[in-house]
N, C-alpha and C. Protein backbone atom coordinates (compact mmCIF):
# COMPACT_ATOMS: atom_id res chain seq x y z
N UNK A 1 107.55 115.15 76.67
CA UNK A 1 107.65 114.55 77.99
C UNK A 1 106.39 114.89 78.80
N UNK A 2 105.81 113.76 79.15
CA UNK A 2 104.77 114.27 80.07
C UNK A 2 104.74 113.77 81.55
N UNK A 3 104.75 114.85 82.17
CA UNK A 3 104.79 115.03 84.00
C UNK A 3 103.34 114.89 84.64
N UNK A 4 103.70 113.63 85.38
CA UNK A 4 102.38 113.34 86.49
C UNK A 4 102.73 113.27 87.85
N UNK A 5 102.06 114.09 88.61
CA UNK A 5 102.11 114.65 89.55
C UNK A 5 100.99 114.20 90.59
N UNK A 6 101.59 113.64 91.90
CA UNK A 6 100.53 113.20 93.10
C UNK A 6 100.74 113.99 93.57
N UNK A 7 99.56 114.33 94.85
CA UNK A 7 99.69 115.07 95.97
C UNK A 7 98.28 114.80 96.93
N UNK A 8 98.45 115.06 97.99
CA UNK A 8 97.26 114.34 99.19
C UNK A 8 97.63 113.85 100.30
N UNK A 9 99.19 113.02 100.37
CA UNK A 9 98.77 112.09 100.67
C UNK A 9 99.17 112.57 102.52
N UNK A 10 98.98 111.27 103.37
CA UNK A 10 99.82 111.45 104.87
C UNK A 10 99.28 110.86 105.42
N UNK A 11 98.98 111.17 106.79
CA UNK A 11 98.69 110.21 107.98
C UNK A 11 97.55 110.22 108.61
N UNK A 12 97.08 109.34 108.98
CA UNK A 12 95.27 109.50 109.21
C UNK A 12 95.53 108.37 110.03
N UNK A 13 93.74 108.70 110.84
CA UNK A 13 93.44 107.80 111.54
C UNK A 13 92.47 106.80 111.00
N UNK A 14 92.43 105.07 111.72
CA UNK A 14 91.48 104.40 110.70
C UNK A 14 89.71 105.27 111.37
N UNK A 15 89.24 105.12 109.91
CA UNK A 15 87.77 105.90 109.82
C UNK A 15 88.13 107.26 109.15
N UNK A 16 89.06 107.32 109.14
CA UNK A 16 89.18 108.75 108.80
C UNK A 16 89.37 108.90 107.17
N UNK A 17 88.82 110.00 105.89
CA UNK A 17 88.85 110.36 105.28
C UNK A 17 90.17 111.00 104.33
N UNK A 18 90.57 110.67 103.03
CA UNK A 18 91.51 111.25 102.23
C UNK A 18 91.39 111.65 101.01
N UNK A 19 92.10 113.11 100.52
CA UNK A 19 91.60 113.05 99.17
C UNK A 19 93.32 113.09 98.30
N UNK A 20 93.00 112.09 97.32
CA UNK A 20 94.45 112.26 96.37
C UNK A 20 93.92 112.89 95.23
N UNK A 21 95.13 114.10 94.75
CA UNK A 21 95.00 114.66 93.88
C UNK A 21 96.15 114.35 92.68
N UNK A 22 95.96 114.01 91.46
CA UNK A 22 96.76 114.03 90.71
C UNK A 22 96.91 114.86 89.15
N UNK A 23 97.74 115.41 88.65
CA UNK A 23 98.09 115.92 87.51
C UNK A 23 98.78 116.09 86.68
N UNK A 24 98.17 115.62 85.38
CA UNK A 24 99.12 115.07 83.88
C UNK A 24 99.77 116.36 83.38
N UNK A 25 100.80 116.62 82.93
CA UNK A 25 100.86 118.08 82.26
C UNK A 25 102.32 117.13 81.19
N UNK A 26 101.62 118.08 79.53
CA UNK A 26 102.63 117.62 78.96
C UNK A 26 102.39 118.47 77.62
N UNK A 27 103.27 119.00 76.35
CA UNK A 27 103.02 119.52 75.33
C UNK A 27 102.35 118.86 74.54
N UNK A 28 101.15 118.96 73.99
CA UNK A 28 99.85 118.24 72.75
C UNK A 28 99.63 117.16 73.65
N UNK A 29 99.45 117.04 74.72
CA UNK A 29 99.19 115.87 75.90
C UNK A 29 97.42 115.32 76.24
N UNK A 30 97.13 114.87 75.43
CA UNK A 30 95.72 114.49 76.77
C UNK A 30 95.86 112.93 76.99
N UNK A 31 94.94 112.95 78.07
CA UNK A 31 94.71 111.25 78.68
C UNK A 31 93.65 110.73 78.14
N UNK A 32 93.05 109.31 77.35
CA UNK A 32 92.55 108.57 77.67
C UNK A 32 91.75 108.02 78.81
N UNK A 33 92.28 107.89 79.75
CA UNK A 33 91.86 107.23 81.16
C UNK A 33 93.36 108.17 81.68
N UNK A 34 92.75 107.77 83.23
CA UNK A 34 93.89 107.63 84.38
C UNK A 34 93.42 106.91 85.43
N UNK A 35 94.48 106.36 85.91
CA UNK A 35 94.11 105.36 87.27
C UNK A 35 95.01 105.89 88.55
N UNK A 36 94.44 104.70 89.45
CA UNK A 36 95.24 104.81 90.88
C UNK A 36 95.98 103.45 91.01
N UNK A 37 97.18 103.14 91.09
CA UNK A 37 97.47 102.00 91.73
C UNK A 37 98.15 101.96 93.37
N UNK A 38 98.60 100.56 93.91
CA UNK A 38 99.17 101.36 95.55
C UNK A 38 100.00 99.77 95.38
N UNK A 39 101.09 100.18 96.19
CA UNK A 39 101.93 99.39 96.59
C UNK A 39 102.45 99.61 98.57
N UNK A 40 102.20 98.30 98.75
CA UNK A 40 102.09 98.35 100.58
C UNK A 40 103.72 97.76 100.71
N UNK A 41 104.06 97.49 101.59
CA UNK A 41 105.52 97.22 102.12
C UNK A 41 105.19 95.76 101.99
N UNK A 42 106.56 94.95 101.12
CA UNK A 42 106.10 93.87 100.98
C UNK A 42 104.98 92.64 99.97
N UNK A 43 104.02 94.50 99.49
CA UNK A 43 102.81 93.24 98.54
C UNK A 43 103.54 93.73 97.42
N UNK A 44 102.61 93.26 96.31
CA UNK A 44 102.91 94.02 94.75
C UNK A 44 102.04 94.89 94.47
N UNK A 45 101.94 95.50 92.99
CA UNK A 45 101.55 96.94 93.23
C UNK A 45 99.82 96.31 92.91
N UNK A 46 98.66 96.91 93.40
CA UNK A 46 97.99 96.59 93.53
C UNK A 46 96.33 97.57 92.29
N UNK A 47 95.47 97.72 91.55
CA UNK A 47 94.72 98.12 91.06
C UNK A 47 93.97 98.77 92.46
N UNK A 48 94.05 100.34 92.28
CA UNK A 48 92.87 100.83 93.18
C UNK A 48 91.38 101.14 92.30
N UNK A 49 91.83 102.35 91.59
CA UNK A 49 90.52 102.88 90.86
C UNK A 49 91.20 103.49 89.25
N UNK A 50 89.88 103.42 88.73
CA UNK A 50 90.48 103.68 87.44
C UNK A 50 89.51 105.00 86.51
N UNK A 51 89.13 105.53 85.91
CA UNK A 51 88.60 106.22 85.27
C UNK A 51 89.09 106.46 83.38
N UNK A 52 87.95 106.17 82.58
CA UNK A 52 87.74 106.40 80.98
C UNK A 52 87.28 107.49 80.87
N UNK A 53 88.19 108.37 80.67
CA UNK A 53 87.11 110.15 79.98
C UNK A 53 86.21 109.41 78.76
N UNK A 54 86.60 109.27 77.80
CA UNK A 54 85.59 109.04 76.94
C UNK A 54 84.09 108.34 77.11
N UNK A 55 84.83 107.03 77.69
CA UNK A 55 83.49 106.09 78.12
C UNK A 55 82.83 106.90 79.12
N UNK A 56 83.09 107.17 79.95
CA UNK A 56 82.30 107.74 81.34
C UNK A 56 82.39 106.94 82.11
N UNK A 57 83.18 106.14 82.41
CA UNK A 57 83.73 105.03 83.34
C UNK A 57 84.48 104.94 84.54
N UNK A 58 84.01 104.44 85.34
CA UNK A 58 84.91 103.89 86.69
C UNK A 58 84.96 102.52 87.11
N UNK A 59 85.88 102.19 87.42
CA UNK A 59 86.57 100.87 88.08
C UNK A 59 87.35 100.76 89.24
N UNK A 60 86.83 100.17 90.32
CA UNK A 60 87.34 100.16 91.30
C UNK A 60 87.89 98.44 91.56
N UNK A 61 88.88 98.24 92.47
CA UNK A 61 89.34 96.95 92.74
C UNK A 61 88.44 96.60 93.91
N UNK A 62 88.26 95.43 94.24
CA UNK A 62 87.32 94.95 94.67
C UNK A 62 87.41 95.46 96.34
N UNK A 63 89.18 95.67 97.24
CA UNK A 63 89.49 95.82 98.45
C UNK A 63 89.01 97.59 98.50
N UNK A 64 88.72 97.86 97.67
CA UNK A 64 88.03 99.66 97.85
C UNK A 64 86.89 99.90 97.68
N UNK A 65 85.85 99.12 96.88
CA UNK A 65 84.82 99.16 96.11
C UNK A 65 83.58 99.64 97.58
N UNK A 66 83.38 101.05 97.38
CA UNK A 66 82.27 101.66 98.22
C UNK A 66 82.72 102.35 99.11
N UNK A 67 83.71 102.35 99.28
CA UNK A 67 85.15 103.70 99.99
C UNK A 67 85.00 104.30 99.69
N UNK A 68 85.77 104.34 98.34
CA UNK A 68 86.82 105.12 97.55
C UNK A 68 86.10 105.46 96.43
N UNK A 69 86.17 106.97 96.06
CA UNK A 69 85.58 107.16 94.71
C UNK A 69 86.98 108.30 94.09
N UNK A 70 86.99 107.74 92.64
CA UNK A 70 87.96 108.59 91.72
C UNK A 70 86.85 109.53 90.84
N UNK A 71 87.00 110.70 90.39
CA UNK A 71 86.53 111.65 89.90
C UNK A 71 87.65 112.74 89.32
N UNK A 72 87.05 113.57 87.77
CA UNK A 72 88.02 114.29 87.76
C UNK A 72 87.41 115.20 86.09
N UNK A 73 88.87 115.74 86.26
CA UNK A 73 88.61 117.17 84.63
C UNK A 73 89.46 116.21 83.72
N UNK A 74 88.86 115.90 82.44
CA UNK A 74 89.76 115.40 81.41
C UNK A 74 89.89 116.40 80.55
N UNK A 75 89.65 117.62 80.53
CA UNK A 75 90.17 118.97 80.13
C UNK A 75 91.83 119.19 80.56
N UNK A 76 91.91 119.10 81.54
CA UNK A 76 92.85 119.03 82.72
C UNK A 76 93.73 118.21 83.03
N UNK A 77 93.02 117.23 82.79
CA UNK A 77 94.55 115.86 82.65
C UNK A 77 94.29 116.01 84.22
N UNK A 78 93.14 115.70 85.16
CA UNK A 78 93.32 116.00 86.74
C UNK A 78 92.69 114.59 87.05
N UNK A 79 92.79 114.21 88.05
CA UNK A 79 92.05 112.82 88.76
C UNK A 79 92.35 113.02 90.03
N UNK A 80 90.93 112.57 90.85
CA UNK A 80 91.21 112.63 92.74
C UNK A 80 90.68 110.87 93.05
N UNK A 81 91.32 110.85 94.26
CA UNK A 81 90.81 109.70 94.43
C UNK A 81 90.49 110.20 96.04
N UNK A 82 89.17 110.35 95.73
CA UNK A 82 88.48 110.37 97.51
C UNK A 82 88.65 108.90 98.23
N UNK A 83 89.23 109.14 99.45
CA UNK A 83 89.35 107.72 100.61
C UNK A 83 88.92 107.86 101.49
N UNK A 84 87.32 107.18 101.96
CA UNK A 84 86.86 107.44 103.01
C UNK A 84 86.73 105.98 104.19
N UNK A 85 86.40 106.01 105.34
CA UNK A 85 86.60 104.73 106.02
C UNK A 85 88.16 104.15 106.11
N UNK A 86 89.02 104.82 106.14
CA UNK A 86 90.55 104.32 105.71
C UNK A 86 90.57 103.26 106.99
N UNK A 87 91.26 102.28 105.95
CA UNK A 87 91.70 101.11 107.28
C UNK A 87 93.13 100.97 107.52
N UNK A 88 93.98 100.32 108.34
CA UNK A 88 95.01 100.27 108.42
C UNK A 88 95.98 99.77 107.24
N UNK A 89 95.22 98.30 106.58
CA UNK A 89 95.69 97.83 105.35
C UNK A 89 95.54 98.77 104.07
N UNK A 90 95.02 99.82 104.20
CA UNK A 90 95.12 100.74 103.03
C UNK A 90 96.46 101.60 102.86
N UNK A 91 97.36 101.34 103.74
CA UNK A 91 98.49 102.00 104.23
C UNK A 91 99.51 101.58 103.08
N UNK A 92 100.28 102.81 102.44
CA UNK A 92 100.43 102.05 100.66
C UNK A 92 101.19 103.08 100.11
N UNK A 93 102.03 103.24 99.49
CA UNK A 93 102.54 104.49 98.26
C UNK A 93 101.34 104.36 97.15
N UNK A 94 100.64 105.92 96.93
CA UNK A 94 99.69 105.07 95.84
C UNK A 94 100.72 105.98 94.58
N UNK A 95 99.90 106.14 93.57
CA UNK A 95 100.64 105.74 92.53
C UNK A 95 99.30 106.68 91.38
N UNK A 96 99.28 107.54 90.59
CA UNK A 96 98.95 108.04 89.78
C UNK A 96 99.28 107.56 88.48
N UNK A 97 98.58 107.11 87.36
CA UNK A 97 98.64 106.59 86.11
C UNK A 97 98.21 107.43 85.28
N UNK A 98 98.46 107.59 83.70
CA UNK A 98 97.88 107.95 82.76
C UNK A 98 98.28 107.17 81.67
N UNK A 99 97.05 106.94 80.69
CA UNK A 99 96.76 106.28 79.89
C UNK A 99 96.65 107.31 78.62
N UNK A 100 97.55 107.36 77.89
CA UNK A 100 97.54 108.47 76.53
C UNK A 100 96.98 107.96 75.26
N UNK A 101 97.02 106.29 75.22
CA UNK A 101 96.60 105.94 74.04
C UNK A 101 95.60 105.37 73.76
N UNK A 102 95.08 105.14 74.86
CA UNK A 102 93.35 104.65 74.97
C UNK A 102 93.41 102.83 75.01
N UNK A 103 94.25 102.42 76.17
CA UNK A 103 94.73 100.70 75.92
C UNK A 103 93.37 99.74 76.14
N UNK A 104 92.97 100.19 77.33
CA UNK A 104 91.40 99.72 77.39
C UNK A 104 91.62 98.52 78.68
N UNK A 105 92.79 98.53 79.21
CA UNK A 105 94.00 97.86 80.09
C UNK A 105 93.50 98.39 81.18
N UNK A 106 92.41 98.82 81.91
CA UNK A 106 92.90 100.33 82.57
C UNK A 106 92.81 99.54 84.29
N UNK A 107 92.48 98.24 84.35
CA UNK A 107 92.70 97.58 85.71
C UNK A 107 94.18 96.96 86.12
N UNK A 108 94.73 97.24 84.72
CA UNK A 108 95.93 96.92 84.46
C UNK A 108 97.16 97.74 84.95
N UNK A 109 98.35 97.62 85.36
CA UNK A 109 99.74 98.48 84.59
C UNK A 109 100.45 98.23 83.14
N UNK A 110 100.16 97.22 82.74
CA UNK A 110 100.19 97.51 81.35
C UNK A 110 99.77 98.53 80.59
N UNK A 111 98.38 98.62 80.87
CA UNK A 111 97.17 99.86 80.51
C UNK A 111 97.39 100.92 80.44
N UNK A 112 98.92 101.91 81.06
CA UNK A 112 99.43 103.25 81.14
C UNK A 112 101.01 103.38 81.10
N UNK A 113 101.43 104.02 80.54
CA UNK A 113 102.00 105.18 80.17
C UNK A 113 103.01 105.70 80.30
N UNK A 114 102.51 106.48 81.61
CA UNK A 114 103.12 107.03 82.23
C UNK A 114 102.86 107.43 83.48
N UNK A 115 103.74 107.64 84.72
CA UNK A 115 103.43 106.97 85.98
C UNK A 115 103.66 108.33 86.75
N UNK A 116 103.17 108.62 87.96
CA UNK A 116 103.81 109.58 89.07
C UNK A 116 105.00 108.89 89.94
N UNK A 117 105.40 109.80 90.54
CA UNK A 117 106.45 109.64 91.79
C UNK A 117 105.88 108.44 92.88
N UNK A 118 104.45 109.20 92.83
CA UNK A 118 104.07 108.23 94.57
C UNK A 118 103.67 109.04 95.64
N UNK A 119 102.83 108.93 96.33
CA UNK A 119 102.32 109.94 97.88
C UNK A 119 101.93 108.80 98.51
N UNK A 120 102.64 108.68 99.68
CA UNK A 120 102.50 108.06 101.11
C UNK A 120 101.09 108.13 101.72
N UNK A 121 100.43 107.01 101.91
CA UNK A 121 99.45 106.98 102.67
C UNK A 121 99.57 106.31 103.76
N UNK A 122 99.42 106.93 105.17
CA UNK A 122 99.69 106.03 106.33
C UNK A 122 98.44 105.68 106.79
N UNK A 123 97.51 104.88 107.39
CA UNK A 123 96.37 105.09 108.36
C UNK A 123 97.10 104.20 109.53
N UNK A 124 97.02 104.76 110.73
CA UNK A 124 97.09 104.07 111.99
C UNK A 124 95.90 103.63 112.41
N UNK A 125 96.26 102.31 113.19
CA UNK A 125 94.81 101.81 114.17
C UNK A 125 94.78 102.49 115.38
């Protein structure tokens, strides 16, 4: 069984800065990739950022692209997703992914796995 774990998240002002932290933990466990996805009240769940340990890769969705940067330990099974400039529409449950088998999906939810709980992101105007 493998446990993924968010944490970061809360309430900000727009302009203001966030960091999400997430972590895979599981017996003979590593990740492939891990991503971010977010779901807002009302939309569907949406591609934030994504990261390939192997490749050396990042992918961002186009509504974050120069914000938001994901970084992390694939020793660790760890991924952050820095949020800077937060706008009101970024306001979202995001969503921690891992990818164990290497799908190559990774803009995808198909692409993973296994999923976190969720951390609340609010930004007010």
């Amino acid at each position: 069984q493998v446990n993924v774990e968010e944490s970061g998240g809360g309430l900000v002002q727009t302009g203001d800065s966030l960091r999400l932290s997430c972590v895979a933990s599981g017996p003979y466990f590593s990740s492939a990739a891990m991503g971010w996805f977010r779901r807002a009240p009302g939309k569907e769940r949406e591609f934030v950022a994504a990261i390939a340990w192997r490749r050396g890769s990042t992918y961002y969705g186009d509504s974050v692209k120069g914000r938001f940067t994901t970084f992390g330990d694939s020793a660790n099974n760890t991924v952050y997703l820095q949020m800077n400039s937060l706008r009101p529409e970024d306001t979202a449950v995001y969503y921690c992914a891992v990818d164990s088998a290497g799908s190559y999906y990774w803009t995808t939810p198909i692409g993973y796995d296994y999923w976190g709980q969720g951390t609340q992101v609010t930004v007010s105007s």
